[in-house]
C-alpha atoms as a PDB file:
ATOM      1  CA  UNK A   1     167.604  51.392  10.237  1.00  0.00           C
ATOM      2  CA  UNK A   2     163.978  52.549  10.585  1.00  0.00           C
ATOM      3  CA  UNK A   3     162.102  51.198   7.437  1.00  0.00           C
ATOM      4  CA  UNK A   4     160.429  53.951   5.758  1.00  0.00           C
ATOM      5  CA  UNK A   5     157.072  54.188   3.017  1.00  0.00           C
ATOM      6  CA  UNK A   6     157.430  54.085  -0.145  1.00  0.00           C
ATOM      7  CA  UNK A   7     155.682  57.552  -1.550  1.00  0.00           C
ATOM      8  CA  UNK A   8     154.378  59.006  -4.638  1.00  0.00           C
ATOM      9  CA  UNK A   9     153.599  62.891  -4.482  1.00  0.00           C
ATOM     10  CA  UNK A  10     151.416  64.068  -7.662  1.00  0.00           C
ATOM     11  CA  UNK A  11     149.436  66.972  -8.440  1.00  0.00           C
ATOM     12  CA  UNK A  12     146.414  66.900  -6.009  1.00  0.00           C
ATOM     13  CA  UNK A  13     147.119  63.621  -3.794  1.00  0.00           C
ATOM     14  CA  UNK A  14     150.120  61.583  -2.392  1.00  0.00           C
ATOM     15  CA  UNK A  15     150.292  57.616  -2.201  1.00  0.00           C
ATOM     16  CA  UNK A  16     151.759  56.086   0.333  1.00  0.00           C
ATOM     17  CA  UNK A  17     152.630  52.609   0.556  1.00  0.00           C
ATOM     18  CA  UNK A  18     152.723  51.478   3.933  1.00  0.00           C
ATOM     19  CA  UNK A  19     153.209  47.824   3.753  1.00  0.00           C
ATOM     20  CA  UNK A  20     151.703  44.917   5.092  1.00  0.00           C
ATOM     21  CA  UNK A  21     149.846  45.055   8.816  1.00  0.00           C
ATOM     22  CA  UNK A  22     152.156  42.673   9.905  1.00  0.00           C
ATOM     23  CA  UNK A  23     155.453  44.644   9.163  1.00  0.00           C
ATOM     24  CA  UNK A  24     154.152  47.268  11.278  1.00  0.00           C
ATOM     25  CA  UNK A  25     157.318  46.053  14.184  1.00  0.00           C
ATOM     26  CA  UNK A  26     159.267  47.715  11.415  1.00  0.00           C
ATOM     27  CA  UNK A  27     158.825  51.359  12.257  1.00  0.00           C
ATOM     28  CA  UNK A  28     160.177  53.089  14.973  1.00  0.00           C
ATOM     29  CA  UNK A  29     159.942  56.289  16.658  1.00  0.00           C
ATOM     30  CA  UNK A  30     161.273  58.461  19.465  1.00  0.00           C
ATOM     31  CA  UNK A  31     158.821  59.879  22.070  1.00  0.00           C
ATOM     32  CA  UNK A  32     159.491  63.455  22.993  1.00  0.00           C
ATOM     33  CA  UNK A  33     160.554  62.023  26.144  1.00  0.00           C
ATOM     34  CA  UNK A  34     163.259  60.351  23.842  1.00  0.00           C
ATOM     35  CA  UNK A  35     162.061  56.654  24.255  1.00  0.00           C
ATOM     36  CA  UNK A  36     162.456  55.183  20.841  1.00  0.00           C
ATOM     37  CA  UNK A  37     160.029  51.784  20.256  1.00  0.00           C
ATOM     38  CA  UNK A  38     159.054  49.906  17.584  1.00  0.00           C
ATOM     39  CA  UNK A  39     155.731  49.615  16.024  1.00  0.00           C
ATOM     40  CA  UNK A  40     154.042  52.886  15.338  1.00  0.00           C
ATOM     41  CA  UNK A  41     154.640  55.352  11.843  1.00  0.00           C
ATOM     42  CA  UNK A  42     153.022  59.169  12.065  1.00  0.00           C
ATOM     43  CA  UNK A  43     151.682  60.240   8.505  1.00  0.00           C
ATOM     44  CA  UNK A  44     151.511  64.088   8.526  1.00  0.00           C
ATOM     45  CA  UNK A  45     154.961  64.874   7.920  1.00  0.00           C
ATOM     46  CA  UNK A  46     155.488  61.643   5.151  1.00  0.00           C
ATOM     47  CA  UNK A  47     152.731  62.456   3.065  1.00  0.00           C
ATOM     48  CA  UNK A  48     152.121  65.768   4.331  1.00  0.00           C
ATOM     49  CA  UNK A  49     148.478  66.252   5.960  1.00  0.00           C
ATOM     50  CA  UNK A  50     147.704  69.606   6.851  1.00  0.00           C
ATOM     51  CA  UNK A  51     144.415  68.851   8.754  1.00  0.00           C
ATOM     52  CA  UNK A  52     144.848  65.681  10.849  1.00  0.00           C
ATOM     53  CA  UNK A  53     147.703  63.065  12.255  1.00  0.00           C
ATOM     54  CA  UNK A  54     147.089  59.883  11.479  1.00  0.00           C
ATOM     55  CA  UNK A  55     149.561  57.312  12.644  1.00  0.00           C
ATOM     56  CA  UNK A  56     149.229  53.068  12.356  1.00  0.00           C
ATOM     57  CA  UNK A  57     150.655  50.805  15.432  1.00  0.00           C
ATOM     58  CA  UNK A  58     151.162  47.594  16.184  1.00  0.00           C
ATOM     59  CA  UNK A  59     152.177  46.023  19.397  1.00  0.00           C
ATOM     60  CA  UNK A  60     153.273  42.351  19.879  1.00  0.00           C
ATOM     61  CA  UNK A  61     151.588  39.803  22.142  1.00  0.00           C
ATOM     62  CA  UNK A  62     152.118  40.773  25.519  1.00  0.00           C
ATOM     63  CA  UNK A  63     153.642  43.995  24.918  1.00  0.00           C
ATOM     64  CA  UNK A  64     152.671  47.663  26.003  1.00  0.00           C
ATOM     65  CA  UNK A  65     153.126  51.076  24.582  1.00  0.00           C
ATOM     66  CA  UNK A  66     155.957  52.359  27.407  1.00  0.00           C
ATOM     67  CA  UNK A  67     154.758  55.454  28.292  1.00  0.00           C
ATOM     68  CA  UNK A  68     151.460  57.189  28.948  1.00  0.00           C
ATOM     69  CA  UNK A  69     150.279  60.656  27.420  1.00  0.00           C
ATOM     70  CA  UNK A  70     147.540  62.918  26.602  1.00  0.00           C
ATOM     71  CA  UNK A  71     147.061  66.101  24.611  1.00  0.00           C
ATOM     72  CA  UNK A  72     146.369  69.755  25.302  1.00  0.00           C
ATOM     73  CA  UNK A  73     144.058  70.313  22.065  1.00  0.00           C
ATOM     74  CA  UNK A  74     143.995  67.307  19.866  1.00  0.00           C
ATOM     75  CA  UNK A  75     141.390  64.462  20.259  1.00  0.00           C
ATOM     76  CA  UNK A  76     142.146  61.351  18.709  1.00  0.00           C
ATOM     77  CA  UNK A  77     140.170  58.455  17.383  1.00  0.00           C
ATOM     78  CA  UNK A  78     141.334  54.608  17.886  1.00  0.00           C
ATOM     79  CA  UNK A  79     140.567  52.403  15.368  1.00  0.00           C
ATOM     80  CA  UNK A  80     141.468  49.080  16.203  1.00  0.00           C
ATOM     81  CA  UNK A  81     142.047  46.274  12.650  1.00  0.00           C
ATOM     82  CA  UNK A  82     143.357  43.408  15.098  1.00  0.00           C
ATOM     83  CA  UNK A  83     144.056  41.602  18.248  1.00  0.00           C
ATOM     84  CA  UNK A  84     142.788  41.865  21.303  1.00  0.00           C
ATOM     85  CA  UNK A  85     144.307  44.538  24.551  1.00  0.00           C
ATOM     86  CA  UNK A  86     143.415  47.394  26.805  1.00  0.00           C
ATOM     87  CA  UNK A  87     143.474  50.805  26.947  1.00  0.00           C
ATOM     88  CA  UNK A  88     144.213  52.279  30.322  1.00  0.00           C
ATOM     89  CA  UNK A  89     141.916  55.999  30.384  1.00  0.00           C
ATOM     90  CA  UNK A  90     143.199  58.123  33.539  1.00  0.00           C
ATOM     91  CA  UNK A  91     142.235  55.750  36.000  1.00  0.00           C
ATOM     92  CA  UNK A  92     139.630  53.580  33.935  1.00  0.00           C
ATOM     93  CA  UNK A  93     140.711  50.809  31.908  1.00  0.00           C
ATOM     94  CA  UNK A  94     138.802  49.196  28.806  1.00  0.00           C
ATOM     95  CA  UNK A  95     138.807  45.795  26.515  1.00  0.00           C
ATOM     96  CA  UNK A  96     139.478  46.922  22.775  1.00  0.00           C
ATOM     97  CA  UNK A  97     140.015  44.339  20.080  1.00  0.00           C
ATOM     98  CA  UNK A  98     139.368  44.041  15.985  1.00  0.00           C
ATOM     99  CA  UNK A  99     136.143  46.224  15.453  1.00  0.00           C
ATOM    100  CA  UNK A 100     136.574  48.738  18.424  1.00  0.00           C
ATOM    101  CA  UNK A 101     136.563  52.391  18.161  1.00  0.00           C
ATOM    102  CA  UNK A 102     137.801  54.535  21.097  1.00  0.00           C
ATOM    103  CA  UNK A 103     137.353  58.772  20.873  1.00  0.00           C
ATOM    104  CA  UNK A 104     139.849  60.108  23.759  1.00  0.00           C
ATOM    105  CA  UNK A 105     139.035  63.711  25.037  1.00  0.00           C
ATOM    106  CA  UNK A 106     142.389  65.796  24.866  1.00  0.00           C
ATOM    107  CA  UNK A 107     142.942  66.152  28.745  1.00  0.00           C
ATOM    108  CA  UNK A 108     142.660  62.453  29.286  1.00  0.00           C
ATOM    109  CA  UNK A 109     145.823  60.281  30.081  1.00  0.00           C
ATOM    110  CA  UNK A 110     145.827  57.248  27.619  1.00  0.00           C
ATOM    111  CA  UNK A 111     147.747  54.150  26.707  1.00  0.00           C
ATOM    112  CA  UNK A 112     147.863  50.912  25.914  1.00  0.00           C
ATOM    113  CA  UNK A 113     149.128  47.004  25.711  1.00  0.00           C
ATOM    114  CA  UNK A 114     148.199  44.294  24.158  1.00  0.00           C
ATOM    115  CA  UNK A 115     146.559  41.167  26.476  1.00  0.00           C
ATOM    116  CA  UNK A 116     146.003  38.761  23.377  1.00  0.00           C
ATOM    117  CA  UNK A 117     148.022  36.450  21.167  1.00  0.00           C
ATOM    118  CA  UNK A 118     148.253  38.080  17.873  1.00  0.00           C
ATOM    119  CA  UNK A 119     149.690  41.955  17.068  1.00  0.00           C
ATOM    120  CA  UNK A 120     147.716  44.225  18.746  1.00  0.00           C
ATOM    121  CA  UNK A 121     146.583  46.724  15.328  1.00  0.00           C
ATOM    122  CA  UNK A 122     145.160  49.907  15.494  1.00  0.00           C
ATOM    123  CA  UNK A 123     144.868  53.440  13.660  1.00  0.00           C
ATOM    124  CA  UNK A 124     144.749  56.352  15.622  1.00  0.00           C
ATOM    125  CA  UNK A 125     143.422  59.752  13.657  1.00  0.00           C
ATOM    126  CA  UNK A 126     144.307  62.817  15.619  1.00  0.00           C
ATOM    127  CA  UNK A 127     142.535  66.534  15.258  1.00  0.00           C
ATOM    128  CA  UNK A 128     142.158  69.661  17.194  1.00  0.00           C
ATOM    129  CA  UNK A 129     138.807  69.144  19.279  1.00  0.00           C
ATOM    130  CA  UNK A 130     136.308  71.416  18.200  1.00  0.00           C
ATOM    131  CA  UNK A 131     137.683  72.139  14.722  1.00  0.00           C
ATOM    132  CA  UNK A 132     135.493  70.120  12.286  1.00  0.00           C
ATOM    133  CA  UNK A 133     133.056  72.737  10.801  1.00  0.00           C
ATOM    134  CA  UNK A 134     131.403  70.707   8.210  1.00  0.00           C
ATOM    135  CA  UNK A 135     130.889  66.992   7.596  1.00  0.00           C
ATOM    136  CA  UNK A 136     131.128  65.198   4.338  1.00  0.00           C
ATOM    137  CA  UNK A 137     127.223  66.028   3.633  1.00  0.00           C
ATOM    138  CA  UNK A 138     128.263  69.977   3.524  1.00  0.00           C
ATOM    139  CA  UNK A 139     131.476  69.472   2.183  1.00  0.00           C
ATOM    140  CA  UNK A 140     131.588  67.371  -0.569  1.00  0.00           C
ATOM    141  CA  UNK A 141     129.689  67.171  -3.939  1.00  0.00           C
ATOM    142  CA  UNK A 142     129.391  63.903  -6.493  1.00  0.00           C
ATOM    143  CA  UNK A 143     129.541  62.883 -10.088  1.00  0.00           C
ATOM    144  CA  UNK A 144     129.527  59.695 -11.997  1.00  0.00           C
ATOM    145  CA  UNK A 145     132.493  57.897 -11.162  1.00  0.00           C
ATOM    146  CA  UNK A 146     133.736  57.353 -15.423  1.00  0.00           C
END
């Protein structure tokens, strides 16, 4: 059985407790192309996002994501937390590990593995290209924090 988040919807925001990094192997899912792997949890329909899809992944040592794909109007933005792998780009490859950010283009054919010896850990934050019309600076105002 797929282990799930625990959640707390209240008025105005939704907590979600993941769990740790490292029981990431936990989660499954099932590709459209109905290839079900472990690893990787998508957020917008647990917590319900209406603006982005954020999903967390980890892959073992060794281990690659079994399938390539791209997107015909979402971006998305890799965020990697651990380990050490590669991300193959259409027919580019490139070295990502703890620290490494990687912004893929919607047309472009992505995936990755993992080339190191701990979990391969990354955050991936998906949005329509083109959509962002203001920033935090024009979208945001502060007070004291009481």
């Amino acid at each position: 059985m797929a282990k799930e988040p625990v959640i707390r919807k209240e008025q105005g925001y939704t907590v979600a407790d993941m769990g740790p990094l490292d029981l990431l192997h936990e989660y499954t899912i099932t590709s459209s192309a109905g290839e079900t792997f472990s690893g990787k949890v998508w957020l917008k329909n647990r917590i319900g996002l209406t603006g982005t899809e954020i999903s967390y992944g980890a892959l073992p040592p060794g281990a690659k994501v079994p399938f390539a794909h791209r997107h015909h109007q979402n971006e998305e933005l890799y965020i990697f937390l651990s380990g050490e792998g590669e991300m193959r780009l259409d027919d580019s490859s490139v070295a990502v590990k703890e620290g490494t950010i990687v912004k893929v283009d919607p047309p472009v054919w992505r995936g990755m593995r993992n080339t190191g010896t701990v979990p391969l850990v990354h955050l991936v934050i998906q949005a329509k290209a083109g959509s962002l019309e203001q920033s935090n600076q024009h979208d945001s105002e502060y007070r004291p924090l009481g």
